[in-house]
C-alpha atoms as a PDB file:
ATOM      1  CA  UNK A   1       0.000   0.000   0.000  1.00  0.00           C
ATOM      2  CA  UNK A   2       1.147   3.181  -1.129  1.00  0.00           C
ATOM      3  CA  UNK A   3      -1.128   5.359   0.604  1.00  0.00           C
ATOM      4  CA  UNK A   4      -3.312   5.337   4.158  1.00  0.00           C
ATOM      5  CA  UNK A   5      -6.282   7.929   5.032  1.00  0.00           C
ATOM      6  CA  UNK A   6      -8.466   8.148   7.744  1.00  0.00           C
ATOM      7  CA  UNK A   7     -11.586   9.198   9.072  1.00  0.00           C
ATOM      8  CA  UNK A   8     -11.485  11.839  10.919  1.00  0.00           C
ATOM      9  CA  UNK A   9      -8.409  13.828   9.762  1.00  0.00           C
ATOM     10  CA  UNK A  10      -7.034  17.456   8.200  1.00  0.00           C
ATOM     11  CA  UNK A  11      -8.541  15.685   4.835  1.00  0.00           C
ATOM     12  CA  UNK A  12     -11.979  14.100   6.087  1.00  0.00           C
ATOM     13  CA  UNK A  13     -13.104  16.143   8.751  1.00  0.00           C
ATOM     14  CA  UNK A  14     -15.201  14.724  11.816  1.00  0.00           C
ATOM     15  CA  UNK A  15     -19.596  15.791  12.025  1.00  0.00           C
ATOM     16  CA  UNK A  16     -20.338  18.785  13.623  1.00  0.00           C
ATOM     17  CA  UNK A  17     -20.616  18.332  17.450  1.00  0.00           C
ATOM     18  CA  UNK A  18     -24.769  17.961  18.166  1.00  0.00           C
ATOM     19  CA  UNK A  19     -26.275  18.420  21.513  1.00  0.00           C
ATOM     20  CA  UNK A  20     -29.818  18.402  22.312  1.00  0.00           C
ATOM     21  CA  UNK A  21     -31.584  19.078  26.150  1.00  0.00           C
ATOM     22  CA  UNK A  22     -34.116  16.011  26.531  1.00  0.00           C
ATOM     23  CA  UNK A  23     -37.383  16.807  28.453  1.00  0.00           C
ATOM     24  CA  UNK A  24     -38.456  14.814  31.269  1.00  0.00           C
ATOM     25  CA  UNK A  25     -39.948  11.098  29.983  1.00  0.00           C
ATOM     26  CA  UNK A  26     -37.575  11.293  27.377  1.00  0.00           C
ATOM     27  CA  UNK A  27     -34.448   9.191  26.510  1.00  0.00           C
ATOM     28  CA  UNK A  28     -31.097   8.684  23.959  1.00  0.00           C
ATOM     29  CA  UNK A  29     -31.627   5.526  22.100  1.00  0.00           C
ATOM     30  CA  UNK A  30     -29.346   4.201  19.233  1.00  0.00           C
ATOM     31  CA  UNK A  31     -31.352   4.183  16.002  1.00  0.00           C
ATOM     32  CA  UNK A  32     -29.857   3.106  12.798  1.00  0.00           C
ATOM     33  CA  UNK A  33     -28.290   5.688  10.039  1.00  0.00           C
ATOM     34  CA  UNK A  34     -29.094   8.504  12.806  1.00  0.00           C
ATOM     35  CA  UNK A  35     -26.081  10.161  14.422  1.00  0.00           C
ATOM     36  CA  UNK A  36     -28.408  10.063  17.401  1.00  0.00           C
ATOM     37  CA  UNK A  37     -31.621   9.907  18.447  1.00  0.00           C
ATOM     38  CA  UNK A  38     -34.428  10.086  21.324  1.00  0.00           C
ATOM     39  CA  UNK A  39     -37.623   8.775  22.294  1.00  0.00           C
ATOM     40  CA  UNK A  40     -40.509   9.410  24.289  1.00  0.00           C
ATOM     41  CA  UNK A  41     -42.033   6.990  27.163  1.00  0.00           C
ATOM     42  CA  UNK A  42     -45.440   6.033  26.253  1.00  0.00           C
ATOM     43  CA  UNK A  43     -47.528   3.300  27.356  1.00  0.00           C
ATOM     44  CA  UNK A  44     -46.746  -0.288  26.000  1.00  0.00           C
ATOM     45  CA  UNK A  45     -48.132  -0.753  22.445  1.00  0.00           C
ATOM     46  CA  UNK A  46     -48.586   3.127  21.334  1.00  0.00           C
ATOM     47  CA  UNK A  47     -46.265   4.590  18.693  1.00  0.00           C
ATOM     48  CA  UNK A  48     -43.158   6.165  20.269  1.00  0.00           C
ATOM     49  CA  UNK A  49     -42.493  10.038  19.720  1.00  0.00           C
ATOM     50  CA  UNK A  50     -39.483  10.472  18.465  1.00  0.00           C
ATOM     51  CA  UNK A  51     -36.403  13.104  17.034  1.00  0.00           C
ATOM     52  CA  UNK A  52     -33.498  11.592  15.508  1.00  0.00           C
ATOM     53  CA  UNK A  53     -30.485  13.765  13.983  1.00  0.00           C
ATOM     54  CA  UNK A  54     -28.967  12.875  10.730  1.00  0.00           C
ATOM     55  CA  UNK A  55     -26.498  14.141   8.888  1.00  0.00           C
ATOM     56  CA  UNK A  56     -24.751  14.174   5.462  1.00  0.00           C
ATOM     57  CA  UNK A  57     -21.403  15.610   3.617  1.00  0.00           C
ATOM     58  CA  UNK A  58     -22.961  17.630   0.915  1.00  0.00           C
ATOM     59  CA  UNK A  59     -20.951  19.540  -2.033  1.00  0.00           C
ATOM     60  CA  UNK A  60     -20.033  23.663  -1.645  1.00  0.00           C
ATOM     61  CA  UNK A  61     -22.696  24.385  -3.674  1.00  0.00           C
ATOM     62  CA  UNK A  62     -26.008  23.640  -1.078  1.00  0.00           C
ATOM     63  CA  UNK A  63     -27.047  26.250   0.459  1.00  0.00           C
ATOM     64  CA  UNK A  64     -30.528  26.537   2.705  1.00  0.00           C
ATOM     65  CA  UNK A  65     -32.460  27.483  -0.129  1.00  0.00           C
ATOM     66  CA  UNK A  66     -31.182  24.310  -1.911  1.00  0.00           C
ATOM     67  CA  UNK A  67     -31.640  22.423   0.937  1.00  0.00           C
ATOM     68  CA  UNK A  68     -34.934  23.472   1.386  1.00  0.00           C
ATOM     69  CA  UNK A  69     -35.781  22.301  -1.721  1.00  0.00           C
ATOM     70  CA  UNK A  70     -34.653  18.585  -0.915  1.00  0.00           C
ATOM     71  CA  UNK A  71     -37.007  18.885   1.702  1.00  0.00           C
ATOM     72  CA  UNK A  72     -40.473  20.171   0.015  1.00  0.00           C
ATOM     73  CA  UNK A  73     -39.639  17.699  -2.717  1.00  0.00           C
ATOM     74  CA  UNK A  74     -39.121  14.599  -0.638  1.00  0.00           C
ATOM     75  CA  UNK A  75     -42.777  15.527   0.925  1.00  0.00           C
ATOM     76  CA  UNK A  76     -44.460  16.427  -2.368  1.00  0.00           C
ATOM     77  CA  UNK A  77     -44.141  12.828  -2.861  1.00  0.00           C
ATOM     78  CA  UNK A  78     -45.694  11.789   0.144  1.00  0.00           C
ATOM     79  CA  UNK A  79     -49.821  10.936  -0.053  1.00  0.00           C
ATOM     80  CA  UNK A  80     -52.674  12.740   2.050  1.00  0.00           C
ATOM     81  CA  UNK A  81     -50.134  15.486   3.238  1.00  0.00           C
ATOM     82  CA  UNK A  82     -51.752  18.143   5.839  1.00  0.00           C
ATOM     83  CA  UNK A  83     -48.965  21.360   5.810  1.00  0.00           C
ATOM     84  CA  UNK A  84     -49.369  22.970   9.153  1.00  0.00           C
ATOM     85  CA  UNK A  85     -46.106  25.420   7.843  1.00  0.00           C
ATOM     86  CA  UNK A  86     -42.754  26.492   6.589  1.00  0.00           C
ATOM     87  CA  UNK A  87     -40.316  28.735   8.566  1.00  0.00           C
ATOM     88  CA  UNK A  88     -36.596  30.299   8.275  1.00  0.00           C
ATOM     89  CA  UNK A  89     -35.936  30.281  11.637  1.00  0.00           C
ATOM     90  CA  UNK A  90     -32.327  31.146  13.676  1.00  0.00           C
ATOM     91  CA  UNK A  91     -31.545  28.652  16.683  1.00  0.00           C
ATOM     92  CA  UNK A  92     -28.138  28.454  18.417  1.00  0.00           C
ATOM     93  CA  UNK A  93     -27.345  31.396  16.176  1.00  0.00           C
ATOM     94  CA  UNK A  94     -27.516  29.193  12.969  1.00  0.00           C
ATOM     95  CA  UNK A  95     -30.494  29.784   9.704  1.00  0.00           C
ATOM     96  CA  UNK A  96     -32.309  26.869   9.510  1.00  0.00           C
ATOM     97  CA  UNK A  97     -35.304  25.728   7.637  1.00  0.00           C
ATOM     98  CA  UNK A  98     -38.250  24.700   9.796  1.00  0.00           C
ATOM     99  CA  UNK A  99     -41.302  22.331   7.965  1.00  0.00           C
ATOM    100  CA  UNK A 100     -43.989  20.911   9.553  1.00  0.00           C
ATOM    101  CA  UNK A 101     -46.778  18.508   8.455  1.00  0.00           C
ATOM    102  CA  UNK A 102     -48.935  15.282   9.087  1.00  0.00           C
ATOM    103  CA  UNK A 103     -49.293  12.433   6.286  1.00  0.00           C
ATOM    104  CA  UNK A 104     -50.710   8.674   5.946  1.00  0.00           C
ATOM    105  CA  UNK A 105     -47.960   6.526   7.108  1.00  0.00           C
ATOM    106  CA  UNK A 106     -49.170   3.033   5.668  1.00  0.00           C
ATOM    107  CA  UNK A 107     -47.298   1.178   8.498  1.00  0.00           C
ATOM    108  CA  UNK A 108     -48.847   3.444  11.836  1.00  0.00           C
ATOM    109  CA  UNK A 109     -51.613   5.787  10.352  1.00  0.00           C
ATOM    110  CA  UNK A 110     -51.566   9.429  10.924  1.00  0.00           C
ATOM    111  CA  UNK A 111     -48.128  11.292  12.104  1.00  0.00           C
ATOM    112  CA  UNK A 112     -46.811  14.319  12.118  1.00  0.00           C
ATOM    113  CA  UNK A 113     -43.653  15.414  11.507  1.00  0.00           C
ATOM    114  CA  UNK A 114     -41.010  18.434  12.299  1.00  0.00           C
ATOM    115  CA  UNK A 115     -37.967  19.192  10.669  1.00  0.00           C
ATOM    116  CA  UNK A 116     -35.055  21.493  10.965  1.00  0.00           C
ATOM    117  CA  UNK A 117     -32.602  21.485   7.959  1.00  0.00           C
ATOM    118  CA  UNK A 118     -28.969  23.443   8.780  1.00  0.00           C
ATOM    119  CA  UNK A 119     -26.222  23.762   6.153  1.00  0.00           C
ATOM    120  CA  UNK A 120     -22.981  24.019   8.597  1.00  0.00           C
ATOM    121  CA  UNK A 121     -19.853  24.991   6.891  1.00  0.00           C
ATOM    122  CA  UNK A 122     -16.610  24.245   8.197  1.00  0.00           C
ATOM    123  CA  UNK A 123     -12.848  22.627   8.093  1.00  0.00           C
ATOM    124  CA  UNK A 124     -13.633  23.147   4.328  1.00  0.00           C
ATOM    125  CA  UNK A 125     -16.958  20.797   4.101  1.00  0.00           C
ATOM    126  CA  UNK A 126     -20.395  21.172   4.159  1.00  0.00           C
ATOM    127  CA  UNK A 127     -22.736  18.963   5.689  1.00  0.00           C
ATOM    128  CA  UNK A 128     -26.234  19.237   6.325  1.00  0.00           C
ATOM    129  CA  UNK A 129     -27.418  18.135   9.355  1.00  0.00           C
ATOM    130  CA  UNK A 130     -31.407  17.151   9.600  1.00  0.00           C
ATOM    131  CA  UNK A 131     -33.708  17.179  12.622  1.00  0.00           C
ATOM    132  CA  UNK A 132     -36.482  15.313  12.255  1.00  0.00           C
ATOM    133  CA  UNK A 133     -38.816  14.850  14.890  1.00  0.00           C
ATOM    134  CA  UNK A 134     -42.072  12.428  14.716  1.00  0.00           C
ATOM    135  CA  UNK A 135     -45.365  12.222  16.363  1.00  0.00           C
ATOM    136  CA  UNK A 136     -48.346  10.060  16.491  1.00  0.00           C
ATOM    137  CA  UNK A 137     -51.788  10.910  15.477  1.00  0.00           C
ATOM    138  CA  UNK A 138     -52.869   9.954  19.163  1.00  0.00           C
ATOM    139  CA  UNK A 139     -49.840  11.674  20.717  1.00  0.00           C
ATOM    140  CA  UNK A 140     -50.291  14.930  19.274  1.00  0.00           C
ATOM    141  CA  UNK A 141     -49.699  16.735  22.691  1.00  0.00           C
ATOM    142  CA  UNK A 142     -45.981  15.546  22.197  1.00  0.00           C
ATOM    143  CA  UNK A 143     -45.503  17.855  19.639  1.00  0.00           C
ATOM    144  CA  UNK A 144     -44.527  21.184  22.245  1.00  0.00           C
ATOM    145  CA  UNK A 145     -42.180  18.596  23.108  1.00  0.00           C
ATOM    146  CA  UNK A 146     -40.512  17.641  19.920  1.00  0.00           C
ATOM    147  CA  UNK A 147     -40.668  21.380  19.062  1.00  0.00           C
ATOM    148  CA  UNK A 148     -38.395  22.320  22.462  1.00  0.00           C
ATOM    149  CA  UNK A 149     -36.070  19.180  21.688  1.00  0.00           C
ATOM    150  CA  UNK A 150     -35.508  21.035  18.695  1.00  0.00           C
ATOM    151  CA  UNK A 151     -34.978  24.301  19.666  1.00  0.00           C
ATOM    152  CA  UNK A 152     -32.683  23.487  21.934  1.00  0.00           C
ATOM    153  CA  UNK A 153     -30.214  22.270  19.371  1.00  0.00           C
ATOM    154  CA  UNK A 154     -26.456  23.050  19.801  1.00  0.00           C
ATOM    155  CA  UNK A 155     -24.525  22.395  16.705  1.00  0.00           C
ATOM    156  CA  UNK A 156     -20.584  23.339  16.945  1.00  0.00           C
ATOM    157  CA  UNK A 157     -17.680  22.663  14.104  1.00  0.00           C
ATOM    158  CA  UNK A 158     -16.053  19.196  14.479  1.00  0.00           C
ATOM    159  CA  UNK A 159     -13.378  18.246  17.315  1.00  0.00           C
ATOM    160  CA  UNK A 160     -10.038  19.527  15.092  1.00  0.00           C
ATOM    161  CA  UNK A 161      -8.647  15.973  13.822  1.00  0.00           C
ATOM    162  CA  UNK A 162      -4.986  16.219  16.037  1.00  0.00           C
ATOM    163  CA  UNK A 163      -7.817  16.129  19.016  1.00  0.00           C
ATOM    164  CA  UNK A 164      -9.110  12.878  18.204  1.00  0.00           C
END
């Protein structure tokens, strides 16, 4: 082998750092493709509220706008969509995109959804980073909640690579 890289380094930098202040009844749990996520107790056999926190390296060129976009388009495809609204909002001093909205999920019924789309630039990469938080159709109440989980996002620029 001629050559060795590595993950994180000068080269590939390292995810932003996300924190997010849980609520009482509320927990971490590991949730696949997520960087994180959290859940809500509920009794035994009702849906789970939930927020998980994804993110993806995206090219220089997406911006919020573009971003954005992603977003409307991925739930223009979606059937028997109810649009409660569409925001630019600022949290932890960062623009984000804010859409809300309930659909037909074939698998649980009626949910609703949050999101909150950032576009964080830094160590010369930009990655989006998605909040998407999911209620019930019986658990609507849990939306104030998924809404403060939300708002109480932290996002800083990766632990420098020589840190690591």
């Amino acid at each position: 082998m001629s050559e060795s890289i590595r993950f994180p380094s000068e080269e590939f930098p390292s995810w932003p750092v996300i924190a997010l202040a849980l609520p009482e009844h509320w927990s971490g749990v590991q949730v696949a493709s997520t960087l994180m996520a959290a859940r809500r107790a509920v009794p035994e056999g009702q849906f789970m509220s939930n927020v998980i926190v994804r993110a993806q390296r995206v090219g220089g060129d997406v911006d919020l706008e573009a971003a954005a976009k992603v977003v409307d388009d991925g739930v223009a495809q979606l059937e028997e969509v109810e649009h409660i609204g569409r925001w630019l909002i600022e949290t932890d001093g960062r623009q984000a995109y804010a859409r809300e909205f309930a659909y037909r999920n074939p698998q649980v019924g009626t949910v609703g959804q949050a999101w909150r789309i950032f576009v964080v630039e830094h160590d010369g990469v930009v990655d989006l980073v998605e909040l998407v938080g999911t209620v019930s159709a019986a658990r609507t109440g849990d939306l104030a909640e998924v809404r403060a989980i939300m708002d109480s996002v932290e996002i800083c620029d990766a632990v420098p690579a020589g840190r690591i």
